[in-house]
N, C-alpha and C. Protein backbone atom coordinates (compact mmCIF):
# COMPACT_ATOMS: atom_id res chain seq x y z
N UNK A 1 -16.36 -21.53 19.31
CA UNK A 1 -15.68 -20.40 18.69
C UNK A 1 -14.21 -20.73 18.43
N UNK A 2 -13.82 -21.52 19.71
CA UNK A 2 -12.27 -22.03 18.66
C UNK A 2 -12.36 -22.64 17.95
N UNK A 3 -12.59 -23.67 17.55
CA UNK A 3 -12.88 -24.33 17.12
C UNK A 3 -13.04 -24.34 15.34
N UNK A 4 -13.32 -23.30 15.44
CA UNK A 4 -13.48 -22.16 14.23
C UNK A 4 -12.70 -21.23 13.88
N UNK A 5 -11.82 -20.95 15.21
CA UNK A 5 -10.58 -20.12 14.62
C UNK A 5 -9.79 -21.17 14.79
N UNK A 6 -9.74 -22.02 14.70
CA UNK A 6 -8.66 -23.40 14.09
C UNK A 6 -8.50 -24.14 13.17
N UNK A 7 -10.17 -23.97 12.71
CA UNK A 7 -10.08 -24.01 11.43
C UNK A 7 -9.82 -23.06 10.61
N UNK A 8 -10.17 -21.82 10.44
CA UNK A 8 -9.75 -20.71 9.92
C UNK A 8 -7.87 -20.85 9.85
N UNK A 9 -7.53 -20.90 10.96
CA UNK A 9 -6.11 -21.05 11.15
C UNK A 9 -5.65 -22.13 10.50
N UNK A 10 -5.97 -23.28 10.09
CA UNK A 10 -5.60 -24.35 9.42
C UNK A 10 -5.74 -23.95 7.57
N UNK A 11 -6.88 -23.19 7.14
CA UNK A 11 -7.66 -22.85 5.88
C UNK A 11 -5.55 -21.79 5.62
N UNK A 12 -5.85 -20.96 6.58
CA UNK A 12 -5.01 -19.75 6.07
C UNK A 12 -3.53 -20.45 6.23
N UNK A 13 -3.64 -21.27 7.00
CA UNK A 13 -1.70 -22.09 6.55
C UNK A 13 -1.77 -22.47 5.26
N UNK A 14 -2.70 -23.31 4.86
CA UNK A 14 -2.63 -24.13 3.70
C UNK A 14 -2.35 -23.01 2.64
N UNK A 15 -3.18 -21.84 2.40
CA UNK A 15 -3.59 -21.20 1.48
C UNK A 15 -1.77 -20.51 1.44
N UNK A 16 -1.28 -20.34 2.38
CA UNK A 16 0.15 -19.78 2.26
C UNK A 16 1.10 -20.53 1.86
N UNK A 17 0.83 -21.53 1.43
CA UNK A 17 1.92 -22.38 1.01
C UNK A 17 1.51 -22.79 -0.33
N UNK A 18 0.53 -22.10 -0.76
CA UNK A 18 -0.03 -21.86 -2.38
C UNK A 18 1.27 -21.48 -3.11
N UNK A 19 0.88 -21.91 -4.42
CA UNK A 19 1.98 -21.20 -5.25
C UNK A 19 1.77 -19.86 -5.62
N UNK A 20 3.01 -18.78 -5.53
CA UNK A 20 2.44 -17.67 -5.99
C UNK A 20 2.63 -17.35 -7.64
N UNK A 21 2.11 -16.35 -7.56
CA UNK A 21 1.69 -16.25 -9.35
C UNK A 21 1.85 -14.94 -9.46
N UNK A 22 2.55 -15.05 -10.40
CA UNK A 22 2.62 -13.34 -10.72
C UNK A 22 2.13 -12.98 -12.52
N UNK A 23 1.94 -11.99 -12.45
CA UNK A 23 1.38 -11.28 -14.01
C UNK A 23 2.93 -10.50 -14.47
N UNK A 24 2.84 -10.75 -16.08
CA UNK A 24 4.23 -10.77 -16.41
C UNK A 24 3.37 -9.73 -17.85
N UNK A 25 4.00 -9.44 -18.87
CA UNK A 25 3.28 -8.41 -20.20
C UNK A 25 4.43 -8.87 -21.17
N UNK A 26 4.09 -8.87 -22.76
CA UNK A 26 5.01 -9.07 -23.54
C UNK A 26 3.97 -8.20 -23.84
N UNK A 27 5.06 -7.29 -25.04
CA UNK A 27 4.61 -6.21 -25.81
C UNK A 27 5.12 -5.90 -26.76
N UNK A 28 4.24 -5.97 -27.69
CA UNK A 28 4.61 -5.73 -29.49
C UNK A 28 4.20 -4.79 -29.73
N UNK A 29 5.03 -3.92 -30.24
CA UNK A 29 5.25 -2.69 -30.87
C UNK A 29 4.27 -1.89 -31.64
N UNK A 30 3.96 -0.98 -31.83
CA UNK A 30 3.57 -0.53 -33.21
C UNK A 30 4.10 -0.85 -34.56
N UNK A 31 3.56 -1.07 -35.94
CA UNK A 31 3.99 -1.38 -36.47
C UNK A 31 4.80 -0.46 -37.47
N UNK A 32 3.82 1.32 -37.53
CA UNK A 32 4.54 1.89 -37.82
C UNK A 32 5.60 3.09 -36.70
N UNK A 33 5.87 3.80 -38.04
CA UNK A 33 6.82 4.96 -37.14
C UNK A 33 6.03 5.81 -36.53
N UNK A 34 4.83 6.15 -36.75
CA UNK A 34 3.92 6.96 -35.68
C UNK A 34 3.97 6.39 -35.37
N UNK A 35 3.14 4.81 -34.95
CA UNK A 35 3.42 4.26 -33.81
C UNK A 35 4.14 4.27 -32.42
N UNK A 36 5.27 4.48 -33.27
CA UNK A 36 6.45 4.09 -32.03
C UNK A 36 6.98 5.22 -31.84
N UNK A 37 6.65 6.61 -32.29
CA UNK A 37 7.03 8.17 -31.81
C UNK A 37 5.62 8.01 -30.41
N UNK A 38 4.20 7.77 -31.17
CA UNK A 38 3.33 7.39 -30.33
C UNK A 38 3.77 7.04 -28.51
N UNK A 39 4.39 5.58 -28.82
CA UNK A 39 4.63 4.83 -27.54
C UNK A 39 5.95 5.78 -27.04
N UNK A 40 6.64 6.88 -27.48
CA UNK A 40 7.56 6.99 -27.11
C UNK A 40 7.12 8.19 -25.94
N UNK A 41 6.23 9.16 -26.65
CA UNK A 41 5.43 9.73 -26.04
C UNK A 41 4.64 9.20 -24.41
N UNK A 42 3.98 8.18 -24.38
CA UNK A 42 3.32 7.27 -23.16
C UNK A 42 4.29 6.81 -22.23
N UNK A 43 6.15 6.68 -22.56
CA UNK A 43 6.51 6.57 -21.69
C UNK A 43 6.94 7.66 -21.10
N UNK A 44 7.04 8.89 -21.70
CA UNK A 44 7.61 10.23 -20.90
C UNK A 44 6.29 10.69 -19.95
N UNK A 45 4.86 10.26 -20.26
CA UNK A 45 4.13 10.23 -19.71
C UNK A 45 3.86 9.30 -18.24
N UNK A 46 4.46 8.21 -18.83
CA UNK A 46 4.75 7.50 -17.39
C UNK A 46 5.75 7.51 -16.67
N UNK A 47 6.59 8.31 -17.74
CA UNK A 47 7.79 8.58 -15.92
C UNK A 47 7.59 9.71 -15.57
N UNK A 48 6.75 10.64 -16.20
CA UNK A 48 6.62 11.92 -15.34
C UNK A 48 5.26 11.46 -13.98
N UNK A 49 3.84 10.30 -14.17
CA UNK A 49 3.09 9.94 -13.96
C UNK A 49 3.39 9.37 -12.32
N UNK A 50 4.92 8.43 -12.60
CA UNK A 50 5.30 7.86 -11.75
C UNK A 50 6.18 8.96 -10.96
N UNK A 51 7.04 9.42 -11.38
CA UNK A 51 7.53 10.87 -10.07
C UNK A 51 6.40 11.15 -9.62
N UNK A 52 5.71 11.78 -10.13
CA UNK A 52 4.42 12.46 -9.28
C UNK A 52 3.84 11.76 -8.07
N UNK A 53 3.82 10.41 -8.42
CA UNK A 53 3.26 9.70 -7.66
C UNK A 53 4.33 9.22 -6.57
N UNK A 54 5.35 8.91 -6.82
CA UNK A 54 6.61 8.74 -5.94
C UNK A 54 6.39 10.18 -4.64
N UNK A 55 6.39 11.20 -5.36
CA UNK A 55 6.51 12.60 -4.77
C UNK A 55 4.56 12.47 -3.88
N UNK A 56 3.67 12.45 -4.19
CA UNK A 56 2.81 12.21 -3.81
C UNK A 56 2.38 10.61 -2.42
N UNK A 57 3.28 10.09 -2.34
CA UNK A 57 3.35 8.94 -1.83
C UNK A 57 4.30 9.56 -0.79
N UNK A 58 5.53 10.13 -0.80
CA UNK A 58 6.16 10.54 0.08
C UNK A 58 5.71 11.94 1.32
N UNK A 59 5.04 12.59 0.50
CA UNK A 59 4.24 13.32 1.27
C UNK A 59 3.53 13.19 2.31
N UNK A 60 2.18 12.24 1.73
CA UNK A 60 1.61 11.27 2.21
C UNK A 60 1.74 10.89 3.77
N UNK A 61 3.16 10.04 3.54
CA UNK A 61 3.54 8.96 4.66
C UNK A 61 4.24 9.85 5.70
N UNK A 62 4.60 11.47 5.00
CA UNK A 62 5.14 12.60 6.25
C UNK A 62 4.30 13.22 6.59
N UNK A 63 3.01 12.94 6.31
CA UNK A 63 1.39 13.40 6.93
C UNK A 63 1.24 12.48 7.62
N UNK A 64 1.48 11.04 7.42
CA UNK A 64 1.18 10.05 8.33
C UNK A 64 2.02 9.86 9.10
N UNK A 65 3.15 10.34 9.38
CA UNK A 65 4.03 10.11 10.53
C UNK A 65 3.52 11.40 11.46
N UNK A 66 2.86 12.61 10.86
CA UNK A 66 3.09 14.02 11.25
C UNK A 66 1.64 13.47 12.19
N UNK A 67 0.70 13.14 11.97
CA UNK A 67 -0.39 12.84 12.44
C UNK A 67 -0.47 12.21 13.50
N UNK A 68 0.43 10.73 13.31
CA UNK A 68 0.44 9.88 14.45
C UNK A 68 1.21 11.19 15.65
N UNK A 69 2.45 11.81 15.27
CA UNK A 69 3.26 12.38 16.22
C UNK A 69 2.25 13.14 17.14
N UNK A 70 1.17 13.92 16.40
CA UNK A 70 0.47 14.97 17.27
C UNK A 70 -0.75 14.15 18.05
N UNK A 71 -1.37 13.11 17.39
CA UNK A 71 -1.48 12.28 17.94
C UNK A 71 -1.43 11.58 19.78
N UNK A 72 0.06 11.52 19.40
CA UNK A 72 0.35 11.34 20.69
C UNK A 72 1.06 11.80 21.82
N UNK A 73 1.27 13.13 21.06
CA UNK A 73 1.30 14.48 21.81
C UNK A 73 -0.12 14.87 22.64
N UNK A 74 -1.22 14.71 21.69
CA UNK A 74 -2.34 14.95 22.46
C UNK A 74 -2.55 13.89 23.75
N UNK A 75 -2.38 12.62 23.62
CA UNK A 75 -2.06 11.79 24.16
C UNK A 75 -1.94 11.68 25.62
N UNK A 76 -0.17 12.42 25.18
CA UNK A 76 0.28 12.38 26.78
C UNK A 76 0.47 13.43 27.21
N UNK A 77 -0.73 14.69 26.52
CA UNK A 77 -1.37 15.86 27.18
C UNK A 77 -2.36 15.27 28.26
N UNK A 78 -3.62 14.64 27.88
CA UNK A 78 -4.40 14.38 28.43
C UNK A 78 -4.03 12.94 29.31
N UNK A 79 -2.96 12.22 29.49
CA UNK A 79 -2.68 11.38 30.26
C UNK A 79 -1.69 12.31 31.45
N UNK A 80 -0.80 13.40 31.31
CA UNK A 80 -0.68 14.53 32.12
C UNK A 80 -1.90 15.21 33.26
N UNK A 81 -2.95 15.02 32.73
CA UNK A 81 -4.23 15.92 33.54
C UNK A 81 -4.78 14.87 33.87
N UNK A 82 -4.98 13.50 33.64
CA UNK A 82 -5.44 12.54 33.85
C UNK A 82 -4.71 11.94 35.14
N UNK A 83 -3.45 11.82 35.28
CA UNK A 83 -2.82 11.84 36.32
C UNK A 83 -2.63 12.51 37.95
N UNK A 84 -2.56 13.72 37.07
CA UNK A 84 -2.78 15.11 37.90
C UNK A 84 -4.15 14.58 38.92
N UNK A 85 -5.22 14.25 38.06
CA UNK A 85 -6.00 14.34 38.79
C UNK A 85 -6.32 12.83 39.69
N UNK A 86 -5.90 11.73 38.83
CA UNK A 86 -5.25 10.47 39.75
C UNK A 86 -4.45 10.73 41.59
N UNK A 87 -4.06 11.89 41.25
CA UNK A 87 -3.08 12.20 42.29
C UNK A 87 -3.81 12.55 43.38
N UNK A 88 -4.36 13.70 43.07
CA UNK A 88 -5.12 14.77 43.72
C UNK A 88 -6.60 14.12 44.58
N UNK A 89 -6.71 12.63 43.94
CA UNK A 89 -8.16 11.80 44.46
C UNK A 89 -8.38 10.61 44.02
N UNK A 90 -7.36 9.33 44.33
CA UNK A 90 -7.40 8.13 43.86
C UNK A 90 -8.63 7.87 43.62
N UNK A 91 -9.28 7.68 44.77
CA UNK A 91 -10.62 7.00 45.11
C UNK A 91 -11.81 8.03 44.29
N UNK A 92 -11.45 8.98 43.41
CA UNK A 92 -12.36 9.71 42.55
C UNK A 92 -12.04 9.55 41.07
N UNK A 93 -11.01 9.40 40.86
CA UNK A 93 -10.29 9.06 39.46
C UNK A 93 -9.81 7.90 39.25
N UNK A 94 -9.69 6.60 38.10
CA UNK A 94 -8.74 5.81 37.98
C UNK A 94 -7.69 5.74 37.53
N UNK A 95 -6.57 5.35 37.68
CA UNK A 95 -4.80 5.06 37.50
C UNK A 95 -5.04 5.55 36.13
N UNK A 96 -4.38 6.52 35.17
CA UNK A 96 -4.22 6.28 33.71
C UNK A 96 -3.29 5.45 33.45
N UNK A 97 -3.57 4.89 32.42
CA UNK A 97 -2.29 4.48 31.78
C UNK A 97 -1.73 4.65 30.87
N UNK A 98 -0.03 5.05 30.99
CA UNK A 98 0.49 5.67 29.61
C UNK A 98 0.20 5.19 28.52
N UNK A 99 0.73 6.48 27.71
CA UNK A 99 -0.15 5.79 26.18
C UNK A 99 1.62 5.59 25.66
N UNK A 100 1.43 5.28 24.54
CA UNK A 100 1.76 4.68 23.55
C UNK A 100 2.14 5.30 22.04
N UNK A 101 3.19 5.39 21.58
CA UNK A 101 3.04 6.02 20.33
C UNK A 101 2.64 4.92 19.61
N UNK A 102 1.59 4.98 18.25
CA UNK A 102 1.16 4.38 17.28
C UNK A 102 2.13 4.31 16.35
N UNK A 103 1.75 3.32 15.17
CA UNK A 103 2.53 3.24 14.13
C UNK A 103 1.22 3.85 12.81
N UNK A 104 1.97 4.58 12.10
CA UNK A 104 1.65 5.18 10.62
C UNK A 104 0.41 4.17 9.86
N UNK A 105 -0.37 4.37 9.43
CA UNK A 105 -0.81 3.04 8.38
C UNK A 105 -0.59 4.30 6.92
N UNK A 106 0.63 3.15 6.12
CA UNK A 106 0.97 3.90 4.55
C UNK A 106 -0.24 3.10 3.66
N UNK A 107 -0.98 2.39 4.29
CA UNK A 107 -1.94 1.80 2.86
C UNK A 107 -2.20 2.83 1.50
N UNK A 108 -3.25 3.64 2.28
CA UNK A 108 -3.21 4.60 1.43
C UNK A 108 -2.08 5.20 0.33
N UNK A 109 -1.36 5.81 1.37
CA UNK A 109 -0.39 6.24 0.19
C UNK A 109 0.43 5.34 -0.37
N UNK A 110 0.64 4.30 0.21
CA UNK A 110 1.17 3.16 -0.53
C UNK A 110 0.57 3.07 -2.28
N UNK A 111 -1.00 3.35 -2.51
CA UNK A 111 -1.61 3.20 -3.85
C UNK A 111 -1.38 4.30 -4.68
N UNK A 112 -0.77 5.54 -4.20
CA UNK A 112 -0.71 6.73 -5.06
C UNK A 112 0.45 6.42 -6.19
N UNK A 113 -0.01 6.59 -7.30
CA UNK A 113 1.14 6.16 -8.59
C UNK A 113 0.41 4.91 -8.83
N UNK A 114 -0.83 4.13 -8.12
CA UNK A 114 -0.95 2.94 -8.69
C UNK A 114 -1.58 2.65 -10.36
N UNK A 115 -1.96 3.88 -10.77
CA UNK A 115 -2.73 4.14 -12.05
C UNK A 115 -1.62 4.32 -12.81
N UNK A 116 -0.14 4.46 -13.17
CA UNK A 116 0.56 4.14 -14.20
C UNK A 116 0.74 3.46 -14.88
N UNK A 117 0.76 2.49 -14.35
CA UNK A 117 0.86 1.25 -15.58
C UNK A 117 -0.25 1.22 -16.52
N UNK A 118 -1.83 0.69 -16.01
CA UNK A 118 -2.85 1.23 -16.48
C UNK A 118 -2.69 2.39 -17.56
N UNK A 119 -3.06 3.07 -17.01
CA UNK A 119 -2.64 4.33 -18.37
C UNK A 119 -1.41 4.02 -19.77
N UNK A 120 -0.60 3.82 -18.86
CA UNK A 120 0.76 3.12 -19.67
C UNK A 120 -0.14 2.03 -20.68
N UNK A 121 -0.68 0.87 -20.34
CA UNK A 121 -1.09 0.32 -21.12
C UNK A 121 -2.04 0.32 -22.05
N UNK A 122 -3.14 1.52 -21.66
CA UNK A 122 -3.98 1.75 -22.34
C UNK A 122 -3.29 2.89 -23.97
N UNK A 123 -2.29 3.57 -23.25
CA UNK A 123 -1.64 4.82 -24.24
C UNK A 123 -1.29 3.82 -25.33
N UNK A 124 -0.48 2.52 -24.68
CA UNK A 124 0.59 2.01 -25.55
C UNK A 124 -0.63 1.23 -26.62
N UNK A 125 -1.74 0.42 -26.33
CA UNK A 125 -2.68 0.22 -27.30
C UNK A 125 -3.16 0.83 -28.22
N UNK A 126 -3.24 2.26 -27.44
CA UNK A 126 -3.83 2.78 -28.62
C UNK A 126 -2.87 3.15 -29.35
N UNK A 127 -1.91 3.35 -29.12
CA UNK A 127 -0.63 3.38 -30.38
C UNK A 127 -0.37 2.64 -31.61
N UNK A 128 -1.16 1.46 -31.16
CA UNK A 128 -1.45 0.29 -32.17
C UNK A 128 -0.15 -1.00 -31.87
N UNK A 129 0.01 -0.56 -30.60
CA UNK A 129 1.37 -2.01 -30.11
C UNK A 129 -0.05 -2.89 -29.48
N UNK A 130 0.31 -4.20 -29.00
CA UNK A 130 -0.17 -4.83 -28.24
C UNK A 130 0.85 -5.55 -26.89
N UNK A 131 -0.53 -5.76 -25.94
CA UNK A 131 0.01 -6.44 -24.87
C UNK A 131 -0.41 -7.63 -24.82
N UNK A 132 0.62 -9.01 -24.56
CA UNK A 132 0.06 -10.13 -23.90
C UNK A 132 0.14 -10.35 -22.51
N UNK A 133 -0.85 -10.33 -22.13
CA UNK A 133 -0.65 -10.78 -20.17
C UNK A 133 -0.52 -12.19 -19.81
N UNK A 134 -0.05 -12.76 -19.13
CA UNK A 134 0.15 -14.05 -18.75
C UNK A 134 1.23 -14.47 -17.20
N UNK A 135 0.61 -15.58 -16.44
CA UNK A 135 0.76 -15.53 -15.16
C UNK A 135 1.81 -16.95 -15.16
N UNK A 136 2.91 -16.45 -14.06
CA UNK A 136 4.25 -17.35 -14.26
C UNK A 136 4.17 -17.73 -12.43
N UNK A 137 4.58 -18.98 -12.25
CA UNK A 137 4.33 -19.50 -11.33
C UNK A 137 6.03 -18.63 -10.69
N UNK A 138 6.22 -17.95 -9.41
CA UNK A 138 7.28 -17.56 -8.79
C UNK A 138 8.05 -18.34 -7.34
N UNK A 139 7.02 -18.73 -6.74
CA UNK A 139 7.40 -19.49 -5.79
C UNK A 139 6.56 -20.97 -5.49
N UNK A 140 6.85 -21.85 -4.37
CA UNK A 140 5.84 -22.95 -4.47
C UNK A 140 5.76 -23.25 -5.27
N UNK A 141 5.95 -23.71 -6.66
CA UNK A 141 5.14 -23.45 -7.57
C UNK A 141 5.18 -25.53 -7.68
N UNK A 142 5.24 -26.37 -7.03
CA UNK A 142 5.20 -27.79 -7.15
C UNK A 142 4.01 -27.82 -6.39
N UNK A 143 3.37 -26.95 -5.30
CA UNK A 143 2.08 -27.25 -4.47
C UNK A 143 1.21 -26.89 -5.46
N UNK A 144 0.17 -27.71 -5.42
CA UNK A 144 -1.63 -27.38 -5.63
C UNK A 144 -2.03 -27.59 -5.09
C-alpha cells in the first residue's frame, strides 16, 4: 500500500511542475450596427449576471460560516453533557474530547456567477461577432 502512495506521490509531483495553460478569447465584432447595439446589450446583461452572482456567492459563504458557527455551538452543547456525565461516572462514560470549530467549504458558492461568461459568449455570437479560443502557455511553460 505504500508503495503505491509513492507512487501516486511521485505521478502528482511530476504532474505539478506541468506547464500551465490557460484559455485566452479574441473577439470580432459584429459587422453591423445592430450588431454591435446587439453586443452592447449582452454586456449590460453580464454585468448585471455577474453582480447577482457576486451578491449570490456572498450570501452563500455567510450561510457557510453561519452553519459551521451553529455547528459548533451544537458541538460544545453536547460535549458540555458529555462531560457532565464523564464526571458524574468515569468508569460508565468515556473522557470527551473537545471539539473543534470547522472551517466553511465555499466550493459551492465559489461556482455561483460561473454561467456568465457562457451566456456572454453565446449572446455575443449570436450577435453575429465571433470568438477565437486559444490556450497560452502561463507558467513552466519549458517542461513537457
Amino acid at each position: 500500500m505504500c508503495k503505491i502512495l509513492g507512487v501516486f506521490a511521485v505521478f502528482l509531483g511530476l504532474a505539478a511542475c506541468g506547464p500551465f495553460m490557460e484559455t485566452r478569447y479574441d473577439f470580432k465584432p459584429p459587422a453591423t450596427k445592430s450588431g454591435m447595439q446587439c453586443v452592447s446589450n449582452c454586456q449590460s446583461d453580464q454585468s448585471q449576471c455577474l453582480e447577482h452572482g457576486r451578491r449570490q456567492k456572498e450570501m452563500c459563504r455567510k450561510d457557510a460560516d453561519r452553519q459551521i458557527e451553529r455547528d459548533y455551538q451544537k458541538a460544545k452543547d453536547n460535549y458540555i453533557v458529555a462531560l457532565k456525565l464523564f464526571a458524574k461516572d468515569p468508569s460508565k462514560f468515556p473522557e470527551p474530547k473537545e471539539p473543534s470549530r470547522g472551517y466553511p467549504s465555499y466550493y459551492q458558492c465559489d461556482q455561483m456567477g460561473s454561467e456568465c461568461v457562457p451566456q456572454y459568449q453565446m449572446c455575443y455570437r449570436s450577435c453575429g461577432g465571433e470568438i477565437r479560443e486559444y490556450q497560452v502557455c502561463t507558467a513552466n511553460c519549458d517542461q513537457k
